[in-house]
C-alpha atoms as a PDB file:
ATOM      1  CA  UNK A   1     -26.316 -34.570  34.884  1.00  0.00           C
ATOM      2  CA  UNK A   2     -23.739 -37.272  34.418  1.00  0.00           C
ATOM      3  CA  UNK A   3     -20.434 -35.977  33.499  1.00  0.00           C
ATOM      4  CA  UNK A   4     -17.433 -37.812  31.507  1.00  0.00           C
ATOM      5  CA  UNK A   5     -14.813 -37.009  33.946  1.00  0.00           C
ATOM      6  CA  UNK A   6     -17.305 -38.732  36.291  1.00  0.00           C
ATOM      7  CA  UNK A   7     -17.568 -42.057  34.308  1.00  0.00           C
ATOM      8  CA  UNK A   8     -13.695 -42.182  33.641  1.00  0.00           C
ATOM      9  CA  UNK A   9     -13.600 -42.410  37.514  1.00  0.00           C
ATOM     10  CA  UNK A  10     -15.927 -44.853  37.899  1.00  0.00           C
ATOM     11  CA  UNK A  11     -14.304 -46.780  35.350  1.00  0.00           C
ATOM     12  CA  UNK A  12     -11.403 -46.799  37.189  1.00  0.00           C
ATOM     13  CA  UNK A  13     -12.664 -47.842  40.270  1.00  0.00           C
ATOM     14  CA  UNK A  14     -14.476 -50.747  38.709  1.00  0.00           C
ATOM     15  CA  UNK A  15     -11.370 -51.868  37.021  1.00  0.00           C
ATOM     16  CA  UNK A  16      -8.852 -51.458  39.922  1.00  0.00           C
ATOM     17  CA  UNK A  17     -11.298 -52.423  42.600  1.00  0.00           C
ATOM     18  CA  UNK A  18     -10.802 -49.619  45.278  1.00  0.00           C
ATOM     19  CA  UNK A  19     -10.491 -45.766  45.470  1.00  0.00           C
ATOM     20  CA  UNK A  20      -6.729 -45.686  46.101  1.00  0.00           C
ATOM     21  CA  UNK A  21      -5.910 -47.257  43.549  1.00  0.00           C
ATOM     22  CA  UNK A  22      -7.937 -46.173  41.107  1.00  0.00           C
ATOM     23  CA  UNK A  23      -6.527 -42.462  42.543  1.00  0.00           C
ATOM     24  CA  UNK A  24      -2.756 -43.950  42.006  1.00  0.00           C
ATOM     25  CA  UNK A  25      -3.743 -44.674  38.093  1.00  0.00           C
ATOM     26  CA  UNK A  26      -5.996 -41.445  37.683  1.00  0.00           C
ATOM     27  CA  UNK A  27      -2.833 -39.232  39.300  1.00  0.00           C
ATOM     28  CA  UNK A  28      -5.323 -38.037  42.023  1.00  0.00           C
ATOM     29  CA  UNK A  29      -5.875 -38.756  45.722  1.00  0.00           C
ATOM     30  CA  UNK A  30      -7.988 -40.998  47.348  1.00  0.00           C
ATOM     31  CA  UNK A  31     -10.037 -38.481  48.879  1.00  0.00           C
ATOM     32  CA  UNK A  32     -11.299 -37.034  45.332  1.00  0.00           C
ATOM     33  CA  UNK A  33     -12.165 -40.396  43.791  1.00  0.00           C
ATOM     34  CA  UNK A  34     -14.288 -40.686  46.353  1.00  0.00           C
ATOM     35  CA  UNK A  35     -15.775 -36.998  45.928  1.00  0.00           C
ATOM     36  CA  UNK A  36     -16.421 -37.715  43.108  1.00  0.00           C
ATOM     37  CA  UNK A  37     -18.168 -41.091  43.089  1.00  0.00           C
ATOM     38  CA  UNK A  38     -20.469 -39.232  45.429  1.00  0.00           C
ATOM     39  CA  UNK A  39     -21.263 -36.846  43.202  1.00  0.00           C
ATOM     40  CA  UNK A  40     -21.952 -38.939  40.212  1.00  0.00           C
ATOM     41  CA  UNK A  41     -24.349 -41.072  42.551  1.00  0.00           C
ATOM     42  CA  UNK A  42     -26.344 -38.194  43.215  1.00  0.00           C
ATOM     43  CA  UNK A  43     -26.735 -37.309  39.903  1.00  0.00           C
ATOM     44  CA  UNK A  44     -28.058 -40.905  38.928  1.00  0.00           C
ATOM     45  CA  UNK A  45     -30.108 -41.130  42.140  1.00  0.00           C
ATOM     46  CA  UNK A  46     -28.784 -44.193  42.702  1.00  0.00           C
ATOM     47  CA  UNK A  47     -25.869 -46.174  44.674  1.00  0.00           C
ATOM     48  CA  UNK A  48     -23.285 -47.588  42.223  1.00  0.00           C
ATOM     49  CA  UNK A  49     -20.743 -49.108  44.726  1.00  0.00           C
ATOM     50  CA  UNK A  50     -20.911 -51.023  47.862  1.00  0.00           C
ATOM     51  CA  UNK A  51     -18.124 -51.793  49.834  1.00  0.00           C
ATOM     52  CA  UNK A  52     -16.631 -55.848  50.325  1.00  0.00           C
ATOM     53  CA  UNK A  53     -14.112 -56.157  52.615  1.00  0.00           C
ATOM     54  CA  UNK A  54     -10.792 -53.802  51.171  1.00  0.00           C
ATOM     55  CA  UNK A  55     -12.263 -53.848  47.763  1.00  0.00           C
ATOM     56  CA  UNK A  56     -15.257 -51.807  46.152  1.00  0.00           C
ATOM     57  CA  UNK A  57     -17.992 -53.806  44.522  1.00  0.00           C
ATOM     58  CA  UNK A  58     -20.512 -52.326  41.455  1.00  0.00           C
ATOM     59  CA  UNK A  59     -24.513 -52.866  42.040  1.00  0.00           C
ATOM     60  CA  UNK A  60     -26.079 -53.405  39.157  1.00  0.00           C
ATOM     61  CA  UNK A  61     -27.048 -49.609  38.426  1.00  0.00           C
ATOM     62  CA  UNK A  62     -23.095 -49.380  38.650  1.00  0.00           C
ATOM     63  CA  UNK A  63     -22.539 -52.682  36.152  1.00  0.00           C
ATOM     64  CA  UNK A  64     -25.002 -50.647  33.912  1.00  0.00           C
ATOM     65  CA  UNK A  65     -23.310 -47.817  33.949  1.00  0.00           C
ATOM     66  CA  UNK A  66     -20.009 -48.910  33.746  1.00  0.00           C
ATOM     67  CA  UNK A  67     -21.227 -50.545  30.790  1.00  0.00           C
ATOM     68  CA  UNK A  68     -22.182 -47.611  28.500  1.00  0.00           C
ATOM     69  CA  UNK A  69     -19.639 -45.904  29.467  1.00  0.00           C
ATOM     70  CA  UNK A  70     -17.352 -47.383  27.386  1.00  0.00           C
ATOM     71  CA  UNK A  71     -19.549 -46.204  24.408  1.00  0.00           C
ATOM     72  CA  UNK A  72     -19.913 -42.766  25.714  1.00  0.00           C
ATOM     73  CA  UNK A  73     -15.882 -41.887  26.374  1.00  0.00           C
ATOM     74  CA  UNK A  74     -15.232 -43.389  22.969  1.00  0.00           C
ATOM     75  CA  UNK A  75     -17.714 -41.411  21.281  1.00  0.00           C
ATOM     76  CA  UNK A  76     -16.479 -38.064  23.604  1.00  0.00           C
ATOM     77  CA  UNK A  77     -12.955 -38.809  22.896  1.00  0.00           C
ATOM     78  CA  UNK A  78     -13.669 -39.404  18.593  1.00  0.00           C
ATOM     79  CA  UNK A  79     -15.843 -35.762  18.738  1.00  0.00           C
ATOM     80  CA  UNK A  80     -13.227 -33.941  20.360  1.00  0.00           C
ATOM     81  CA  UNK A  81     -10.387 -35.114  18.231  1.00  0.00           C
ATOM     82  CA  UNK A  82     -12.938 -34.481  14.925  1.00  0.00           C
ATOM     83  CA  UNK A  83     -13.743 -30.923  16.378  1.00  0.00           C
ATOM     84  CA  UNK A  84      -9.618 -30.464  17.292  1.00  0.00           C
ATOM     85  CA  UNK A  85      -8.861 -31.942  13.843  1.00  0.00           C
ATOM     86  CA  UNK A  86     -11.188 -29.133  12.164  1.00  0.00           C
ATOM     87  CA  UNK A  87     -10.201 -26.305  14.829  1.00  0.00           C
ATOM     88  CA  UNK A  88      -6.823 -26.881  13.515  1.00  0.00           C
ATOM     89  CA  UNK A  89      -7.990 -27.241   9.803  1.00  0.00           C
ATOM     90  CA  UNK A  90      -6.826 -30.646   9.287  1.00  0.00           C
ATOM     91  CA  UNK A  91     -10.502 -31.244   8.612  1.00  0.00           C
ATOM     92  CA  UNK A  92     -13.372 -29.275   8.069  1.00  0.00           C
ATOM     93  CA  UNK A  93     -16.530 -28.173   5.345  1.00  0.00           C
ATOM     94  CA  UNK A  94     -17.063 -25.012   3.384  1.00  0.00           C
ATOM     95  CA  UNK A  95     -20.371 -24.752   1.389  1.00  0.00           C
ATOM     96  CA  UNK A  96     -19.477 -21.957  -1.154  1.00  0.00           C
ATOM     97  CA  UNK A  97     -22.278 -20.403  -3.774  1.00  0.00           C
ATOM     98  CA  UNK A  98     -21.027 -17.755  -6.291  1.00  0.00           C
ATOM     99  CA  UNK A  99     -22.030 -15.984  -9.073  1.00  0.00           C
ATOM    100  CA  UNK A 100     -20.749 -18.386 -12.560  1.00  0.00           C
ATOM    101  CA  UNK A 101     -18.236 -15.245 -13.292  1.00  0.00           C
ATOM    102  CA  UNK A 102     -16.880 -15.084 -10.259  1.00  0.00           C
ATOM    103  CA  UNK A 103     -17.092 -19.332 -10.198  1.00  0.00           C
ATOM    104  CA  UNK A 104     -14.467 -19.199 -13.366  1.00  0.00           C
ATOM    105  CA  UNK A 105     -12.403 -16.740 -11.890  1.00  0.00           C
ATOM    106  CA  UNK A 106     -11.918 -15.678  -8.297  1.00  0.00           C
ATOM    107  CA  UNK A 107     -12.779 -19.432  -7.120  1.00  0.00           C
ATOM    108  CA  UNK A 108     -10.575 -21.711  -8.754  1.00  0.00           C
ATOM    109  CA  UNK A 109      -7.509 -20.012  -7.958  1.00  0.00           C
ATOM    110  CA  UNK A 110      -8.484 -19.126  -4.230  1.00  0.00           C
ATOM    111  CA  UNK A 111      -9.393 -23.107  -4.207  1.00  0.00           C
ATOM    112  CA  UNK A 112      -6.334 -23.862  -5.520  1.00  0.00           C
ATOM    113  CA  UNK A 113      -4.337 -22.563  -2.610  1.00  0.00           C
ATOM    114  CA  UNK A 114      -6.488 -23.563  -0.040  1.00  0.00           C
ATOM    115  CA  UNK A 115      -6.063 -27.148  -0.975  1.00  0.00           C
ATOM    116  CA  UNK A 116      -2.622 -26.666  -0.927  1.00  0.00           C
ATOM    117  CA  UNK A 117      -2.531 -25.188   2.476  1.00  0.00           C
ATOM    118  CA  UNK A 118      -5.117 -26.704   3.777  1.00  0.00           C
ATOM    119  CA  UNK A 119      -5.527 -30.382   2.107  1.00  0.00           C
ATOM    120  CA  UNK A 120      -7.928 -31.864   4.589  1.00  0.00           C
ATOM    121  CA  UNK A 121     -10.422 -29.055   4.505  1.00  0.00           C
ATOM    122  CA  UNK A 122     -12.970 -29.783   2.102  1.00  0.00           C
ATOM    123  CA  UNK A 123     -15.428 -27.254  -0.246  1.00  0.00           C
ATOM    124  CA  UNK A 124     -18.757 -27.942  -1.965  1.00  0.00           C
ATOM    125  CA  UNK A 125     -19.622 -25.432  -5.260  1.00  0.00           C
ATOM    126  CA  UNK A 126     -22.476 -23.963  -6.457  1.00  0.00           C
ATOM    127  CA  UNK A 127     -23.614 -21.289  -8.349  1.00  0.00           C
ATOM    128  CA  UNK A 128     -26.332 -18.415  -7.966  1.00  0.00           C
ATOM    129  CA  UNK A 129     -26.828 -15.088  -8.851  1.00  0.00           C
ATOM    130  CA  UNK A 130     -27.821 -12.479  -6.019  1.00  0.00           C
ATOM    131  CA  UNK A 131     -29.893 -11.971  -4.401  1.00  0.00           C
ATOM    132  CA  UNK A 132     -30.735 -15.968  -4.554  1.00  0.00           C
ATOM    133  CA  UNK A 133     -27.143 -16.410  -2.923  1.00  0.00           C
ATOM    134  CA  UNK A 134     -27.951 -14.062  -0.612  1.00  0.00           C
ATOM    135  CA  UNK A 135     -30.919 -15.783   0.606  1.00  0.00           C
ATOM    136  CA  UNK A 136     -29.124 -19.191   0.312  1.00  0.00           C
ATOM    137  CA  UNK A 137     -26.719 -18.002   2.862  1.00  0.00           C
ATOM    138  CA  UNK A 138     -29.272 -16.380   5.499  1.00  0.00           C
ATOM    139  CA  UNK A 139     -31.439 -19.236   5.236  1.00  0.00           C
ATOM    140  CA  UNK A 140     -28.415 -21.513   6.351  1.00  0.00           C
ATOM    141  CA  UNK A 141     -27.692 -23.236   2.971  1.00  0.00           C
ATOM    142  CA  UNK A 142     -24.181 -21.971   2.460  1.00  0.00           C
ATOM    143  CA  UNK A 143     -21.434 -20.803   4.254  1.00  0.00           C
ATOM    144  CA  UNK A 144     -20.126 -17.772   1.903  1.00  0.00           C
ATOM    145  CA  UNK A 145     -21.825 -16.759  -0.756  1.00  0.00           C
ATOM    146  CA  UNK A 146     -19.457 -14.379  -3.545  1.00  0.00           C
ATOM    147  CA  UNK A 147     -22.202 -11.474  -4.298  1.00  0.00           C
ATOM    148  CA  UNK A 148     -21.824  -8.435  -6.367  1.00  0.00           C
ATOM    149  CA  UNK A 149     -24.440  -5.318  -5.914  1.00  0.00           C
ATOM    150  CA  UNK A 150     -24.015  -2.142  -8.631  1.00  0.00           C
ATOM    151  CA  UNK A 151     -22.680   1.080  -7.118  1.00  0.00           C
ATOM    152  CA  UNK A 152     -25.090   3.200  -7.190  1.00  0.00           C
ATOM    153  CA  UNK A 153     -28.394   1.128  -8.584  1.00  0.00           C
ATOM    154  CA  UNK A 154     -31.438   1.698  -6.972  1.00  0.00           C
ATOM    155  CA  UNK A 155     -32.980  -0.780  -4.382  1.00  0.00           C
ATOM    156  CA  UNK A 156     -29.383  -1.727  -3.324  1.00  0.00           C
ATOM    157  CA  UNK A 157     -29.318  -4.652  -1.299  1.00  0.00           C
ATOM    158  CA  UNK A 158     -28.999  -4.417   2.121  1.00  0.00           C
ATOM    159  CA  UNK A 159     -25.983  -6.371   4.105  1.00  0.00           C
ATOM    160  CA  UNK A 160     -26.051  -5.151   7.319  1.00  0.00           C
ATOM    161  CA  UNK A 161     -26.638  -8.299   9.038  1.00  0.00           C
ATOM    162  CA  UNK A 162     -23.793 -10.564   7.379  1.00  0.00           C
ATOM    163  CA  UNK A 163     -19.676  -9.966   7.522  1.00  0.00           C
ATOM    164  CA  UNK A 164     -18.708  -8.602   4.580  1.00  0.00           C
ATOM    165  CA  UNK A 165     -15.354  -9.242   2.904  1.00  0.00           C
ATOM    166  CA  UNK A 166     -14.974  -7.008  -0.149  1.00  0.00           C
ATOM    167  CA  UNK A 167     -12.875  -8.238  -2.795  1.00  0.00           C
ATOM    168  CA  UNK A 168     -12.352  -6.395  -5.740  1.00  0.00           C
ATOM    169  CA  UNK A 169     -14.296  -3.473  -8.378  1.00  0.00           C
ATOM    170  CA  UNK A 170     -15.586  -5.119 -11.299  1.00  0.00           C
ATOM    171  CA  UNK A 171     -15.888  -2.557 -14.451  1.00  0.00           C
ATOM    172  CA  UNK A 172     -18.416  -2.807 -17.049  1.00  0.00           C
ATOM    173  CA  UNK A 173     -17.349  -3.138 -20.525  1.00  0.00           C
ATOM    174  CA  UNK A 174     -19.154  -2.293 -23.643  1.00  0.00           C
ATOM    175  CA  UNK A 175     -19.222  -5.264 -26.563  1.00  0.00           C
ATOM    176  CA  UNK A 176     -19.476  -4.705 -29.834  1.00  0.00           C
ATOM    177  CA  UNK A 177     -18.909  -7.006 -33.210  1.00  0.00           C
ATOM    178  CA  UNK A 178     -15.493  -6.869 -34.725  1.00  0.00           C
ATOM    179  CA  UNK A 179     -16.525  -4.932 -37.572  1.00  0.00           C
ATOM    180  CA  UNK A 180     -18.560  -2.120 -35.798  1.00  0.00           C
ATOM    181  CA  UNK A 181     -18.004   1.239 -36.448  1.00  0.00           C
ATOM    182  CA  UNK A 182     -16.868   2.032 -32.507  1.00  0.00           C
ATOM    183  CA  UNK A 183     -15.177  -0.798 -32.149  1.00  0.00           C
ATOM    184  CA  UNK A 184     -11.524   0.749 -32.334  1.00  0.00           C
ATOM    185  CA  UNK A 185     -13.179   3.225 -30.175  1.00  0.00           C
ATOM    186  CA  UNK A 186     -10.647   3.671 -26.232  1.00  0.00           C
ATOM    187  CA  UNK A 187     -13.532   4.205 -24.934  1.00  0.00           C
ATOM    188  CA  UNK A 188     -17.889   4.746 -25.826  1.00  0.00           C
ATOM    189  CA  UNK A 189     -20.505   6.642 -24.453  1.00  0.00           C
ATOM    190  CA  UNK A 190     -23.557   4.644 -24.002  1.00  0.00           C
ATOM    191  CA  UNK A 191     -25.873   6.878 -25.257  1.00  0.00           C
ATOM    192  CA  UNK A 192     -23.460   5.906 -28.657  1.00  0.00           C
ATOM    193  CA  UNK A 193     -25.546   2.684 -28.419  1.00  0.00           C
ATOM    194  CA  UNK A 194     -28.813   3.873 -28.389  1.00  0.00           C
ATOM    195  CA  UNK A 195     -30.135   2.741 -31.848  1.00  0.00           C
ATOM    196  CA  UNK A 196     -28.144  -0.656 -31.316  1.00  0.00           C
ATOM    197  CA  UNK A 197     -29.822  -3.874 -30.760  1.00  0.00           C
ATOM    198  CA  UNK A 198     -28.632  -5.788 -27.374  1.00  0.00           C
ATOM    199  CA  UNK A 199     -27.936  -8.902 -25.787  1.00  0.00           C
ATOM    200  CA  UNK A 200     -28.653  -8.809 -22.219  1.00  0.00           C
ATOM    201  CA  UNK A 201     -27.470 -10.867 -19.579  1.00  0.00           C
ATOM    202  CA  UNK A 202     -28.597 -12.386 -15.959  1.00  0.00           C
ATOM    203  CA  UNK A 203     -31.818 -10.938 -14.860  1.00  0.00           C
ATOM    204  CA  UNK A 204     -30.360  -8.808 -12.685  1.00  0.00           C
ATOM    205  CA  UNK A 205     -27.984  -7.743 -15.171  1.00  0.00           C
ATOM    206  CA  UNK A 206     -30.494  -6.480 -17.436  1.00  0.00           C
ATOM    207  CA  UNK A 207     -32.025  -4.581 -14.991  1.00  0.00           C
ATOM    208  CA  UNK A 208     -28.507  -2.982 -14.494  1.00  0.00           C
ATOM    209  CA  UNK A 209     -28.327  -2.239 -17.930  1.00  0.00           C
ATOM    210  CA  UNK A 210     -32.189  -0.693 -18.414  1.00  0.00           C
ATOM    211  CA  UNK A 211     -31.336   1.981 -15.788  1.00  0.00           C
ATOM    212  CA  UNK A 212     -28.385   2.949 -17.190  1.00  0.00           C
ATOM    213  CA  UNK A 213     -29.488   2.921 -20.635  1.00  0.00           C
ATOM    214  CA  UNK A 214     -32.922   4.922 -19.296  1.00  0.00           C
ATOM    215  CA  UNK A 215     -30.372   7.083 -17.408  1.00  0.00           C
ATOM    216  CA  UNK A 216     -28.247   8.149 -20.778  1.00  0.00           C
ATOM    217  CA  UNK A 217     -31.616   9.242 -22.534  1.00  0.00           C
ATOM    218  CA  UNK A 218     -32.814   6.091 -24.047  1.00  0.00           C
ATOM    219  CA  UNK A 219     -34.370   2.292 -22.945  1.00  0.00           C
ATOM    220  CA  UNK A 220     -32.441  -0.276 -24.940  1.00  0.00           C
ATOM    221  CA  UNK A 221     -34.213  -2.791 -27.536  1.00  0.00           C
ATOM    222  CA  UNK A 222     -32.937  -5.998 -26.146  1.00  0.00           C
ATOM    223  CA  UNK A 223     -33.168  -8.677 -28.929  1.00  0.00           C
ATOM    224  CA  UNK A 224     -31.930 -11.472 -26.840  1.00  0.00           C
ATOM    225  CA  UNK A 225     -31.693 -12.234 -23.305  1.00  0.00           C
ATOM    226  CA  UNK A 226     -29.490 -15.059 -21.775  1.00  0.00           C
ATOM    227  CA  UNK A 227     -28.116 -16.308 -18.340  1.00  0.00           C
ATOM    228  CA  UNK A 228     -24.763 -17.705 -20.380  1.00  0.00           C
ATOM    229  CA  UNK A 229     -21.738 -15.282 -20.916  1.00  0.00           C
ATOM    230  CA  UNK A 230     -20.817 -17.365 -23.682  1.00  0.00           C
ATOM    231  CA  UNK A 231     -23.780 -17.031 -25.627  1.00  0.00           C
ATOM    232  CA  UNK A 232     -23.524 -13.133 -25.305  1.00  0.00           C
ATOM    233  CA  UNK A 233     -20.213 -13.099 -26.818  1.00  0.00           C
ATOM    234  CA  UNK A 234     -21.229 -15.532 -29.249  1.00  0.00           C
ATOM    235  CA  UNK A 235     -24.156 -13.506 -30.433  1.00  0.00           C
ATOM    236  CA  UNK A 236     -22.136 -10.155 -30.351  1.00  0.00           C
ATOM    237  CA  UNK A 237     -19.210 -11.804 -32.240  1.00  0.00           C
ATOM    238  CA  UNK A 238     -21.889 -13.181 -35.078  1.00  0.00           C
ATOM    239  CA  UNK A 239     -23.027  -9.541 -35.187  1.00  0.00           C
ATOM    240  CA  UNK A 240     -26.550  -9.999 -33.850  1.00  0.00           C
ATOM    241  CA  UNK A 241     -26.113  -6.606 -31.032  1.00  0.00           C
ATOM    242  CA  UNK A 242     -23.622  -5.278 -28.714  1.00  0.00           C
ATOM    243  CA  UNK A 243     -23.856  -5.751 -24.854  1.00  0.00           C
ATOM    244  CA  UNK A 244     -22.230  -4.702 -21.553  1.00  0.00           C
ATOM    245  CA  UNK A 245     -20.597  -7.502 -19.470  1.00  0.00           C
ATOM    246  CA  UNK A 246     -18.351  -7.209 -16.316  1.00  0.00           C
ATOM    247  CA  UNK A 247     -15.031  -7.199 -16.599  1.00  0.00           C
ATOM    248  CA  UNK A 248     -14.761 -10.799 -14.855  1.00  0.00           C
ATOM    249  CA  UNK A 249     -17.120 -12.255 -17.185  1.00  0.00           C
ATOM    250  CA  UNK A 250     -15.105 -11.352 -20.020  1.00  0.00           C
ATOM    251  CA  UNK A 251     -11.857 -12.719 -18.489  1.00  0.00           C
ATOM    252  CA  UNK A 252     -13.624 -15.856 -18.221  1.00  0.00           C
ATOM    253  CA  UNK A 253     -14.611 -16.282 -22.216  1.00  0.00           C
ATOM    254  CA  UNK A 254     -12.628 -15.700 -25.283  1.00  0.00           C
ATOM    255  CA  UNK A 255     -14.353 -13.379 -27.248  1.00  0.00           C
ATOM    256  CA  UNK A 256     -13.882 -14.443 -31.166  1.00  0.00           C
ATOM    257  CA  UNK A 257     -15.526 -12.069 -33.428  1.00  0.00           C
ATOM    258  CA  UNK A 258     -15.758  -9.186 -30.339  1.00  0.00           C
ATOM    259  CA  UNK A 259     -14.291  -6.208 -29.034  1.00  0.00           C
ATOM    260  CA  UNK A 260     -15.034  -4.723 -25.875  1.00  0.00           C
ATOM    261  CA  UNK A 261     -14.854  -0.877 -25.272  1.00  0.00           C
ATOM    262  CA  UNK A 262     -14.486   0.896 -22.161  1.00  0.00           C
ATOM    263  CA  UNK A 263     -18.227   2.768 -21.004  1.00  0.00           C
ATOM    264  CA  UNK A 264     -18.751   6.648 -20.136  1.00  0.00           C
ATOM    265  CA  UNK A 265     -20.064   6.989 -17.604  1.00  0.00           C
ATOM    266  CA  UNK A 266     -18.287   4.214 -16.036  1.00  0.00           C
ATOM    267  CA  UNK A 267     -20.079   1.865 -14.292  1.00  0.00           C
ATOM    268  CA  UNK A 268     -19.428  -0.324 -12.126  1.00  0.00           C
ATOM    269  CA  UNK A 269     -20.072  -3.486  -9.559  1.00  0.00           C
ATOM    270  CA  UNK A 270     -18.313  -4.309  -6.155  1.00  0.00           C
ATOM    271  CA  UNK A 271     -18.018  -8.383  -5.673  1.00  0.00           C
ATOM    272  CA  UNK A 272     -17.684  -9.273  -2.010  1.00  0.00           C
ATOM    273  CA  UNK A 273     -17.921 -12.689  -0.077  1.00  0.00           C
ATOM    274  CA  UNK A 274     -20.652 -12.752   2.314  1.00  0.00           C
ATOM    275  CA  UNK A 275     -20.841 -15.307   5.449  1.00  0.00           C
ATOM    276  CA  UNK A 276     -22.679 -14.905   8.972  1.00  0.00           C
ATOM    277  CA  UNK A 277     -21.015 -13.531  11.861  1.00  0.00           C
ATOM    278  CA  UNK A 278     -20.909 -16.777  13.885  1.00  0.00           C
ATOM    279  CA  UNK A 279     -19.182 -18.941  10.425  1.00  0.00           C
ATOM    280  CA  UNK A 280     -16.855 -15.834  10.494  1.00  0.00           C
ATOM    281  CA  UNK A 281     -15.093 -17.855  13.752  1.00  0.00           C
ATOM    282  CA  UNK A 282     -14.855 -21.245  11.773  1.00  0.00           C
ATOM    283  CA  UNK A 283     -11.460 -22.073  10.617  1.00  0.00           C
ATOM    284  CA  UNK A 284     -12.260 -23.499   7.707  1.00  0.00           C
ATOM    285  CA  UNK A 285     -14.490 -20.465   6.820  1.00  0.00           C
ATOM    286  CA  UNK A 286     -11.974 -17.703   8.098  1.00  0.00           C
ATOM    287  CA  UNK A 287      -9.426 -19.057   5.761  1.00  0.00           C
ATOM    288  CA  UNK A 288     -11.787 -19.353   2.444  1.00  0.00           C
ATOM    289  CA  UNK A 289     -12.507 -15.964   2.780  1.00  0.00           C
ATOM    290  CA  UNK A 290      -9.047 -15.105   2.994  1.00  0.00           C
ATOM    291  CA  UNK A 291      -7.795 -17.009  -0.254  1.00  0.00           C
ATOM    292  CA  UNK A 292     -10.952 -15.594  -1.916  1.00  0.00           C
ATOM    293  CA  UNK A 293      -9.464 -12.338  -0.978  1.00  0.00           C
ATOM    294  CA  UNK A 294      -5.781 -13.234  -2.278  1.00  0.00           C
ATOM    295  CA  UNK A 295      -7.231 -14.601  -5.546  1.00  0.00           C
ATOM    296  CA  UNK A 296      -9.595 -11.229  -6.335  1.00  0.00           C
ATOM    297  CA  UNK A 297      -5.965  -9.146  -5.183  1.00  0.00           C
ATOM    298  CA  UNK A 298      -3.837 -11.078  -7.808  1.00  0.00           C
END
């Protein structure tokens, strides 16, 4: 195997035209030039310098090498200063998926500050609901994926295998039309809502909200069913049925025409960032998770 320290040497050699001096410009001795000029013409199989007179003379295997070595040292010395560069997060990639509440929250703010800190780092968004963010990571897609699971729900998703960062405890709230008769109400209990009509959310949401409906005595008669938080709240404040949204979804839409009402029982969601244990080590990685976590603590 031909190594770079090798090549530099033989560089050396071919530009000064004997060991000693090439040892006087490398700061070593004679002696281990010449060690080492063995040793890379053992690894080639192949003499690269013949002796003329006091100087040293390539053969063409050594004109060859000499040659691409150039190439190879420049391209060694450009990777080292990228990976140093990233190492010392002057540079460096973060492929983040979230969930879109947590994209209108948590992430611009931790974003924010990275960029600030860290202006040469760079971070691609996109957004997915769990479990698909889940999978996204695992499969190698992403490098943290923000991911909620409901304390408590049934078929809880399993996490075992990633580095979990948990970042904050995301309430639901109960939403109701302006003019409702509960919604002055400090705080509702579900069963309340029984008779109502409802808006239901992500798919996972709904089935969130089924099981605790079904758990309170009664399976809700969902009139309308949409991905988009802003819908919801539209369709609550025109009156059409009440819902239950996280907390974090609600911070991220202004809810004309709405109130929301806090639940009995509570219930309630824990949002985490996710990455693998090896990304955990990357720089760039180590300190996205750590503004996520100083964005969900404000």
């Amino acid at each position: 195997m031909i190594e770079a320290r090798h090549l530099r040497v033989l560089r050396a050699v071919a530009a000064t035209g004997s060991f000693s001096a090439a040892g006087r410009e490398l700061g070593c001795t004679q002696p281990a030039v010449s060690q080492q000029m063995k040793a890379l013409e053992t690894s080639v199989g192949t003499p690269l310098l013949v002796r003329s007179g006091r100087e040293m003379r390539l053969t063409q295997a050594g004109e060859a090498l000499v040659r691409h070595a150039a190439g190879i040292l420049a391209g060694l010395t450009a990777a080292e200063e990228e990976v140093a560069a990233i190492a010392g997060l002057r540079a460096g990639r973060v492929r983040l998926v979230s969930f879109p509440s947590g994209s209108s929250t948590l992430v611009p703010t931790a974003l924010a500050a990275l960029r600030a800190a860290h202006p040469g780092t760079r971070v691609s968004l996109e957004e997915a609901e769990p479990p698909r963010s889940v999978r996204l990571l695992r499969e190698g897609d992403c490098d943290i994926a923000l991911a909620f699971r409901y304390e408590g729900a049934s078929g809880a998703e399993e996490w075992d295998d990633l580095v979990v960062r948990p970042l904050l405890t995301d309430p639901l709230v109960g939403l109701v039309p302006e003019g409702h008769r509960l919604a002055g109400a400090a705080s509702v209990p579900i069963a309340e809502l029984a008779d109502e009509p409802w808006i239901a959310g992500c798919p996972r949401c709904r089935g969130q909200l089924v099981e605790v409906c079904e758990g309170a005595g009664f399976t809700p008669r969902i009139d309308f069913a949409t991905d988009d938080y802003p819908a919801v709240v539209g369709l609550v404040g025109a009156g059409l049925g009440v819902a239950v949204l996280p907390q974090l979804a609600i911070e991220s839409v202004r809810p004309r025409g709405a109130r929301t009402v806090a639940l009995e029982p509570a219930v309630r969601r824990e949002v985490v960032a996710l990455t693998l244990p090896d990304l955990a080590q990357v720089p760039a990685v180590a300190a996205t998770l750590d503004q996520l976590g100083r964005a969900a603590a404000r």
